[in-house]
N, C-alpha and C. Protein backbone atom coordinates (compact mmCIF):
# COMPACT_ATOMS: atom_id res chain seq x y z
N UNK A 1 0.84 -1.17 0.00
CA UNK A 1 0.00 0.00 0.00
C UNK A 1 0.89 1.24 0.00
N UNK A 2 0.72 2.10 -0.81
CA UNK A 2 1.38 3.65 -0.36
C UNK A 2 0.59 3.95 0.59
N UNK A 3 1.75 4.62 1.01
CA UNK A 3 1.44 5.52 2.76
C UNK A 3 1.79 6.68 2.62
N UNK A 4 2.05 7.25 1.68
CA UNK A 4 2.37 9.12 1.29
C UNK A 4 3.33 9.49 0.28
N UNK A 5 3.30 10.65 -0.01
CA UNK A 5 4.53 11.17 -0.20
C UNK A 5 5.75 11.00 0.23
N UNK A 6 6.85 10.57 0.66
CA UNK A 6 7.72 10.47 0.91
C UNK A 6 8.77 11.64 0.34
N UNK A 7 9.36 12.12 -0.63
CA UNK A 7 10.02 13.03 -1.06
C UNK A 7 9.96 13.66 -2.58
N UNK A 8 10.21 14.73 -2.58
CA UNK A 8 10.39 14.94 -4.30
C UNK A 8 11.80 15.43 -4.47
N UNK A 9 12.31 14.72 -5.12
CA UNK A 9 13.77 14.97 -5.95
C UNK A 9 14.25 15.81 -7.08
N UNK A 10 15.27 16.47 -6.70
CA UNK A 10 15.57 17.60 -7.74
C UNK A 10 16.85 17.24 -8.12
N UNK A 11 16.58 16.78 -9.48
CA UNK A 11 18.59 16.98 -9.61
C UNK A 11 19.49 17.89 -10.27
N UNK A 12 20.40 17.95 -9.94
CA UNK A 12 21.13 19.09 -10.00
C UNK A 12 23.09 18.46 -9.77
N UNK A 13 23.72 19.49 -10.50
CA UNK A 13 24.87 19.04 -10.77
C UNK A 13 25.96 20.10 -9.61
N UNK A 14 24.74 20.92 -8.93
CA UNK A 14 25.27 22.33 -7.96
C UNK A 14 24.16 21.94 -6.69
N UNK A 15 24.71 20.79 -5.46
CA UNK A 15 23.52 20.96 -4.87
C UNK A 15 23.76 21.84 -3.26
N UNK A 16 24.97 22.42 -3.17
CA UNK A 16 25.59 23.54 -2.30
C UNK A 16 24.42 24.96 -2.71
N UNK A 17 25.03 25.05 -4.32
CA UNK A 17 24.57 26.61 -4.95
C UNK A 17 22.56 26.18 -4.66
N UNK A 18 21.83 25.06 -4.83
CA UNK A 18 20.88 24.83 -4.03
C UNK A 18 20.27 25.32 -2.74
N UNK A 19 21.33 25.37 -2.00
CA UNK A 19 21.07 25.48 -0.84
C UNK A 19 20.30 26.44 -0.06
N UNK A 20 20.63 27.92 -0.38
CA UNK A 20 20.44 29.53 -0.75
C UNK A 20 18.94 29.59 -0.75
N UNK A 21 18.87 28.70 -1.45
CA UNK A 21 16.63 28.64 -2.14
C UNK A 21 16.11 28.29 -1.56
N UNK A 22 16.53 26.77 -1.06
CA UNK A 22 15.67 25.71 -0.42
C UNK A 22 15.73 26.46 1.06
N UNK A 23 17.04 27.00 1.76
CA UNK A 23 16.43 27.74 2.63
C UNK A 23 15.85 28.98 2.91
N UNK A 24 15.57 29.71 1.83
CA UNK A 24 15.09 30.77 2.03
C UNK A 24 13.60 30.30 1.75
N UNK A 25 13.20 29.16 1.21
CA UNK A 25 11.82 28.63 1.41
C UNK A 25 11.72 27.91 2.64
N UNK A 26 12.43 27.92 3.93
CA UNK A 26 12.16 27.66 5.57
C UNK A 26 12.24 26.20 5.48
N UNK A 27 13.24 25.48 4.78
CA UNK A 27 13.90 24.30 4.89
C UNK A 27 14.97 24.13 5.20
N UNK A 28 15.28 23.31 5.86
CA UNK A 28 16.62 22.98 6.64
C UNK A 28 17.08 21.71 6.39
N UNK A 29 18.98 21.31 6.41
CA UNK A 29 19.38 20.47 5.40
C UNK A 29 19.13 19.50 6.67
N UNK A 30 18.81 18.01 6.05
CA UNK A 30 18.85 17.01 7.35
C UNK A 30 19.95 15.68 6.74
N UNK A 31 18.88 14.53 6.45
CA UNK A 31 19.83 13.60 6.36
C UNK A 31 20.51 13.70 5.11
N UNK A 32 21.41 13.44 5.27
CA UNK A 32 22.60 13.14 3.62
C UNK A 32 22.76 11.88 3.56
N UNK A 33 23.30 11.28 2.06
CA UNK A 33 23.53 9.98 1.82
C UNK A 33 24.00 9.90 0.54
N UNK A 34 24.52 8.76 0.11
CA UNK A 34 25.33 8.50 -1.05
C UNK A 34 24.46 6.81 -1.53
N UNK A 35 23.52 6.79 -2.46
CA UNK A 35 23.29 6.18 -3.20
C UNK A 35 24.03 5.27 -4.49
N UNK A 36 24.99 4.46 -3.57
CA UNK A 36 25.91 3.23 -4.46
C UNK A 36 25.69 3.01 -5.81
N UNK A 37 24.29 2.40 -5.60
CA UNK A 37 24.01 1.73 -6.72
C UNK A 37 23.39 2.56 -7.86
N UNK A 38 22.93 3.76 -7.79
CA UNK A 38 22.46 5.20 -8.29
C UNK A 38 24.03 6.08 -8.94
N UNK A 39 24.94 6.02 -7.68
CA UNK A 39 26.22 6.90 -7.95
C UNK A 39 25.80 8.63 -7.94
N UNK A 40 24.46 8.80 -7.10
CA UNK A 40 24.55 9.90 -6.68
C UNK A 40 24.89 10.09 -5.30
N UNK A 41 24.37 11.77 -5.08
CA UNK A 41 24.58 12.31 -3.56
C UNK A 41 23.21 12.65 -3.69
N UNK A 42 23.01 12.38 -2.01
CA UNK A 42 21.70 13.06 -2.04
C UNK A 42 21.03 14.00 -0.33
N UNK A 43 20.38 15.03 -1.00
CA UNK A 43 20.46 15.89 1.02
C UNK A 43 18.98 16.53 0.67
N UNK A 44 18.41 15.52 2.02
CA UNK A 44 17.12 15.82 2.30
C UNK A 44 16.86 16.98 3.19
N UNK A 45 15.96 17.88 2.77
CA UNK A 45 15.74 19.60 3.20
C UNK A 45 14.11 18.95 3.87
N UNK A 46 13.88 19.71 4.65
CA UNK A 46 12.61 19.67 5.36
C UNK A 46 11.98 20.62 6.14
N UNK A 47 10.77 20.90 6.46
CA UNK A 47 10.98 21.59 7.76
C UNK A 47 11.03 21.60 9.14
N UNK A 48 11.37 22.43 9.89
CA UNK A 48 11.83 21.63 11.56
C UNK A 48 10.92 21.20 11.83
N UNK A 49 9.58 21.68 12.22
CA UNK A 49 8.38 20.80 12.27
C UNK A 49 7.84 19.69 11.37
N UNK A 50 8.77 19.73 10.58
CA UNK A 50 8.07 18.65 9.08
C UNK A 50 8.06 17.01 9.38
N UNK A 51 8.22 17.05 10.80
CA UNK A 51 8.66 14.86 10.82
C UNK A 51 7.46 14.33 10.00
N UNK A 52 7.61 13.05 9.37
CA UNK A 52 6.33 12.90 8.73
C UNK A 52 5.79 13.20 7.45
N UNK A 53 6.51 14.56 7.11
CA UNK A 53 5.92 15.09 5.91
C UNK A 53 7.08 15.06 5.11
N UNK A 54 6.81 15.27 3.66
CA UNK A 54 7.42 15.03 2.33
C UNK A 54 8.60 15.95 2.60
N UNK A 55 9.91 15.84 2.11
CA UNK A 55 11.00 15.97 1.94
C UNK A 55 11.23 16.75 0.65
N UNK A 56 12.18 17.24 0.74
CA UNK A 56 12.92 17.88 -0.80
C UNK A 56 14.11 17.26 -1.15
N UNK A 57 14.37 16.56 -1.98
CA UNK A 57 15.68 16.27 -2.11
C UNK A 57 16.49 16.32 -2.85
N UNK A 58 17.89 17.01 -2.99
CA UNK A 58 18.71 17.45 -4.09
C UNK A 58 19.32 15.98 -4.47
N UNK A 59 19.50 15.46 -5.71
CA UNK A 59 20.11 14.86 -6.37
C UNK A 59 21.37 14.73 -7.29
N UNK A 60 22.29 14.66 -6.79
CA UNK A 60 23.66 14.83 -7.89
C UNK A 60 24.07 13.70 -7.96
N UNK A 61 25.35 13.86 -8.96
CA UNK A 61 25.94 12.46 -9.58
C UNK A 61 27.64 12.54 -9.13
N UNK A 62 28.03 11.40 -8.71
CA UNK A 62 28.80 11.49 -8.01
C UNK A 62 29.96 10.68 -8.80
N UNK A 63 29.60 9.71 -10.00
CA UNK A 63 30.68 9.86 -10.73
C UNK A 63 29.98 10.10 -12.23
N UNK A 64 30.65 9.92 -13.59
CA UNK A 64 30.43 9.95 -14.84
C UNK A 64 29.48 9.11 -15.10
N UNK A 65 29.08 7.81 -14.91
CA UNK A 65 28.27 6.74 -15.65
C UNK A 65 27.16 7.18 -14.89
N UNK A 66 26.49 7.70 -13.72
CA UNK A 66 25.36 7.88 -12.93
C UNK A 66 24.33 8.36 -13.74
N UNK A 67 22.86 7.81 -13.96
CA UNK A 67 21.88 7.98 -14.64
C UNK A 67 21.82 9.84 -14.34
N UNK A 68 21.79 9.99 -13.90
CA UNK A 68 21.61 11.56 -13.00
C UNK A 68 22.61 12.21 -13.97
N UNK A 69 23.96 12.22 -14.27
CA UNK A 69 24.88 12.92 -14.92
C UNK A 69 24.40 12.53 -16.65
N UNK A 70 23.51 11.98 -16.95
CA UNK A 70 23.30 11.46 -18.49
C UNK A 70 21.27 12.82 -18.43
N UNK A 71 21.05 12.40 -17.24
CA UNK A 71 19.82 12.98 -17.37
C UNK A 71 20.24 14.64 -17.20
N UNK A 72 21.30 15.36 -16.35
CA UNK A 72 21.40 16.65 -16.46
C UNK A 72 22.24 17.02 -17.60
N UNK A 73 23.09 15.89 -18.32
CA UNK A 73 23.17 16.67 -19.84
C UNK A 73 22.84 17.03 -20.90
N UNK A 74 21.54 16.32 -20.40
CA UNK A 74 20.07 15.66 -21.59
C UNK A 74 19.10 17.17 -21.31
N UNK A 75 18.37 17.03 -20.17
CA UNK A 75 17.57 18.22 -19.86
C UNK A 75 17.88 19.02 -18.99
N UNK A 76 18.98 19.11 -17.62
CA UNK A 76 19.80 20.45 -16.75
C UNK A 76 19.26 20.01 -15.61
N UNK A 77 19.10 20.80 -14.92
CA UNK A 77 18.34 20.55 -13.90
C UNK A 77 17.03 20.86 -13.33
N UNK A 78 15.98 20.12 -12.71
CA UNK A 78 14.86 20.73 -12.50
C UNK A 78 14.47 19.59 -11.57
N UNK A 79 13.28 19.42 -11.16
CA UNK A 79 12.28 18.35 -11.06
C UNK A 79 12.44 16.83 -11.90
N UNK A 80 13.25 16.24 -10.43
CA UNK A 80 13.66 14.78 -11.30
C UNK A 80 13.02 13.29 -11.00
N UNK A 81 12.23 13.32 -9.73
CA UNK A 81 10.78 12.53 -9.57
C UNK A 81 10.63 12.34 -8.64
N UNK A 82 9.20 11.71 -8.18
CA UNK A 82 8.62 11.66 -6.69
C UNK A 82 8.37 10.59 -6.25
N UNK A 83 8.75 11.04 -4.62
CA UNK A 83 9.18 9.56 -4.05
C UNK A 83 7.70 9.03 -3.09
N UNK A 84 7.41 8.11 -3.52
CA UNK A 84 6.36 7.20 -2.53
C UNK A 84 6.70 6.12 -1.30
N UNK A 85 6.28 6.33 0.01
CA UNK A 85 7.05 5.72 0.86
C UNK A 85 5.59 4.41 0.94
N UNK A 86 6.12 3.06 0.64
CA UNK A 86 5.43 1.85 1.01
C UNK A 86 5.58 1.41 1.72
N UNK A 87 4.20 0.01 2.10
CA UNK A 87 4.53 -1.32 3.06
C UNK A 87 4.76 -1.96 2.57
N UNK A 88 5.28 -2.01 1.27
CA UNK A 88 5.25 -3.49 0.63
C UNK A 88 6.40 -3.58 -0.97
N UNK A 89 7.27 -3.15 -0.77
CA UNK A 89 7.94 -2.64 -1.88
C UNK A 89 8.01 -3.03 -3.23
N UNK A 90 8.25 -4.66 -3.14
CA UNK A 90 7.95 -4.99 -4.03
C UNK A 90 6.84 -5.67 -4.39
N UNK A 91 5.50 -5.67 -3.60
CA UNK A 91 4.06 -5.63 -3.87
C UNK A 91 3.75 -4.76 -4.67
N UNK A 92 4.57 -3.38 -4.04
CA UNK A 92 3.53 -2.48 -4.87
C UNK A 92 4.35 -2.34 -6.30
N UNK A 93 5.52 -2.60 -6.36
CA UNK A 93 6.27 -2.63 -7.90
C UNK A 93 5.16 -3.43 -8.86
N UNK A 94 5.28 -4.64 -8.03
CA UNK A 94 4.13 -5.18 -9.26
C UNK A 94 2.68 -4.97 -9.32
N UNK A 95 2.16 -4.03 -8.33
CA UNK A 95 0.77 -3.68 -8.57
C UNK A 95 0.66 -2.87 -9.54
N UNK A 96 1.54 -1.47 -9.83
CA UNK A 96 1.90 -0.42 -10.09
C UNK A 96 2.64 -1.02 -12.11
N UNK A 97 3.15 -1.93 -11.56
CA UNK A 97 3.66 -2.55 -13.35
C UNK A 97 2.44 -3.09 -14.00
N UNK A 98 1.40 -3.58 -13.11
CA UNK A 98 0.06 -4.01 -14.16
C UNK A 98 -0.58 -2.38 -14.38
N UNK A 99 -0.40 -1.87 -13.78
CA UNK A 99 -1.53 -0.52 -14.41
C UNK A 99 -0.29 0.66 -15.28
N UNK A 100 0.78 -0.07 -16.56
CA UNK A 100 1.07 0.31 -17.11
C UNK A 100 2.47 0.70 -16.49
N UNK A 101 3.06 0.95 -15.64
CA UNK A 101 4.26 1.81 -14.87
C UNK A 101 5.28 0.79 -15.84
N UNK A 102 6.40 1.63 -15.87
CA UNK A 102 7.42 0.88 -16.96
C UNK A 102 8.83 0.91 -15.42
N UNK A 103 9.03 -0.52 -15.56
CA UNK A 103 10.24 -0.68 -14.48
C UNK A 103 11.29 -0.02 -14.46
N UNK A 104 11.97 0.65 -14.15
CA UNK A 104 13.29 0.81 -13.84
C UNK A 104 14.33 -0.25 -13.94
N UNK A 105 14.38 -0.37 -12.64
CA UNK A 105 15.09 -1.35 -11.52
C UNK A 105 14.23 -2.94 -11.53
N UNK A 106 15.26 -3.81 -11.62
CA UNK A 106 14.70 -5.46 -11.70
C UNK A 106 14.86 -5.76 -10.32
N UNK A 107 15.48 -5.01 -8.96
CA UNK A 107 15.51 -5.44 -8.07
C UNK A 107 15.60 -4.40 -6.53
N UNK A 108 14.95 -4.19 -5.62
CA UNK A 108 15.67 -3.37 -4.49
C UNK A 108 16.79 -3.11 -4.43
N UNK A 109 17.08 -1.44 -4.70
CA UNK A 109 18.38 -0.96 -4.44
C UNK A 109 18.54 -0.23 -3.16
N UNK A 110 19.83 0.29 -2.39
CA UNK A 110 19.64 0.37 -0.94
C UNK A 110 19.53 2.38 -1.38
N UNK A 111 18.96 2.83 -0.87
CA UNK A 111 18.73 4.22 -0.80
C UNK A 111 19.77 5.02 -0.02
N UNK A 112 19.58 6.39 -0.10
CA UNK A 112 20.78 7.32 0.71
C UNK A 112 20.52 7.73 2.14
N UNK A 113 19.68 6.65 2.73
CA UNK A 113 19.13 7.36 3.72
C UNK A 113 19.20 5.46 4.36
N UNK A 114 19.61 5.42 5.81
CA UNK A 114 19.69 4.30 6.59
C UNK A 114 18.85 3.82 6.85
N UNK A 115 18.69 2.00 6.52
CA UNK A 115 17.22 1.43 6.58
C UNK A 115 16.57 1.45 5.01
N UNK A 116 17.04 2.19 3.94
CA UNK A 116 15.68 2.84 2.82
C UNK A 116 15.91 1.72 1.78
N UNK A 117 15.05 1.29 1.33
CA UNK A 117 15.15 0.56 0.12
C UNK A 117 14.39 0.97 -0.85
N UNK A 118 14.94 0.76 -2.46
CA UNK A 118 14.13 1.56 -2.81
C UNK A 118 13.68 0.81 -4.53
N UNK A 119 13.05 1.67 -5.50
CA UNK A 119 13.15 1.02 -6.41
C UNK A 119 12.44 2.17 -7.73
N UNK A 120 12.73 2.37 -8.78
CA UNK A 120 12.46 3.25 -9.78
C UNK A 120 11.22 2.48 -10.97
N UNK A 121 10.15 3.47 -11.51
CA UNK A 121 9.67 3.27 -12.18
C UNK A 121 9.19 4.30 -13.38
N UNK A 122 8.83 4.51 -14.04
CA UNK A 122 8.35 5.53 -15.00
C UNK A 122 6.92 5.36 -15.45
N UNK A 123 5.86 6.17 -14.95
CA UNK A 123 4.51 6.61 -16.03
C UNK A 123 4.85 7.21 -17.35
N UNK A 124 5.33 6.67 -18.03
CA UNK A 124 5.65 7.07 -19.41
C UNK A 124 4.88 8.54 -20.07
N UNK A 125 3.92 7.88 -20.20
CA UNK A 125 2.59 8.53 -21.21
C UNK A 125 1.37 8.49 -20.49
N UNK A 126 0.91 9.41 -20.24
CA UNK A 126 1.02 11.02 -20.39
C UNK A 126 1.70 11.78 -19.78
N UNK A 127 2.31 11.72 -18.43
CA UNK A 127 2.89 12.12 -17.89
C UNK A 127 4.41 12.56 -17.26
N UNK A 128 5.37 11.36 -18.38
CA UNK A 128 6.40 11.42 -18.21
C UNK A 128 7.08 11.46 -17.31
N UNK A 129 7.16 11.19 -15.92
CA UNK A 129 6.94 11.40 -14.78
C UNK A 129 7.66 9.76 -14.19
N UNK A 130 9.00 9.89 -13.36
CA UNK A 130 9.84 8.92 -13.32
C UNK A 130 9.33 8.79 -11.38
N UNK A 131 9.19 7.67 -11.24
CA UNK A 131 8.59 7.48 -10.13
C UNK A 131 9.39 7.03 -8.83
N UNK A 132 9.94 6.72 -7.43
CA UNK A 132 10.18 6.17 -6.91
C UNK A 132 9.47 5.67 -5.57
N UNK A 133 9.62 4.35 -5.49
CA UNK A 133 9.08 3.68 -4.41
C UNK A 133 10.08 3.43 -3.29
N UNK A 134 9.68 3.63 -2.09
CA UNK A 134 10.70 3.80 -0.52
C UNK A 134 9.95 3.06 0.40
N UNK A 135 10.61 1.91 1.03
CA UNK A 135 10.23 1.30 1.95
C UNK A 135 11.23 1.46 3.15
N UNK A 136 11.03 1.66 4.29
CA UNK A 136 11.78 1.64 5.49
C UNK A 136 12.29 0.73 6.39
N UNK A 137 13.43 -0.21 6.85
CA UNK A 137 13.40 -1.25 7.55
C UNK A 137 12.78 -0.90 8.65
C-alpha cells in the first residue's frame, strides 16, 4: 500500500549553490547519503516541524556513468521525480507494473538514507513522470 509522499527529488549538478533557495523557502538540510548503486549524492531539506511530511531532495551524480549525470546533460536541472514511501515494496512494484508503470530497476536498491530501500519506475505517457518507491526497515 502507499502511505504518502515520501520526497520529491531535484537533480542538479550544484547541490551547495541549491542550498540559498531551499532555505530561504524555511527548509533545513537534514539527512545526507550517497546512493551506491544510483552513484549519486543526495540531502534531504525539510521543515523543523516537518517529521512525517514530504521531503525535498537534491540529487547529484557522483561519478560519470550515474543515470543523474546522463539525465542533467540531456535536460539540466529541475524536477527529477517523486518519491512514494510503502509497506510493501515490491508488492507495490508489481501492482503499479500491471496498471502500465514501466520498471526501472529489476531489483531493491539500498537508498541514501539508513534502513531505505528503494526502487524506480516511470509513467511514461502522459505524464512522463519517473517514479520512486521507498520502503523503510
Amino acid at each position: 500500500m502507499i502511505l504518502g509522499i515520501d520526497h520529491i527529488g531535484l537533480a542538479t549538478d550544484d547541490p551547495a549553490g541549491t542550498a540559498p533557495f531551499l532555505a530561504a523557502l524555511g527548509l533545513g538540510a537534514g539527512d545526507r547519503g550517497i546512493a551506491d548503486d544510483y552513484g549519486v549524492a543526495c540531502e534531504f531539506w525539510r521543515y523543523s516541524d516537518g517529521i512525517g511530511q514530504p521531503s525535498i531532495e537534491t540529487v547529484s551524480p557522483v561519478r560519470p556513468d550515474s543515470p543523474i549525470a546522463d539525465r542533467l546533460a540531456k535536460q539540466g536541472p529541475g524536477l527529477y521525480h517523486v518519491a512514494f514511501c510503502v509497506d510493501d515494496l515490491e508488492g507495490e512494484f508489481a501492482r503499479l507494473r500491471e496498471h502500465g508503470f514501466v520498471p526501472v530497476d529489476a531489483a531493491p536498491c539500498a537508498g541514501a538514507r539508513p534502513g531505505m530501500r528503494v526502487m524506480f519506475m516511470y509513467a511514461r505517457r502522459p505524464a512522463g513522470l519517473l517514479i520512486e518507491l521507498v520502503q523503510y526497515s
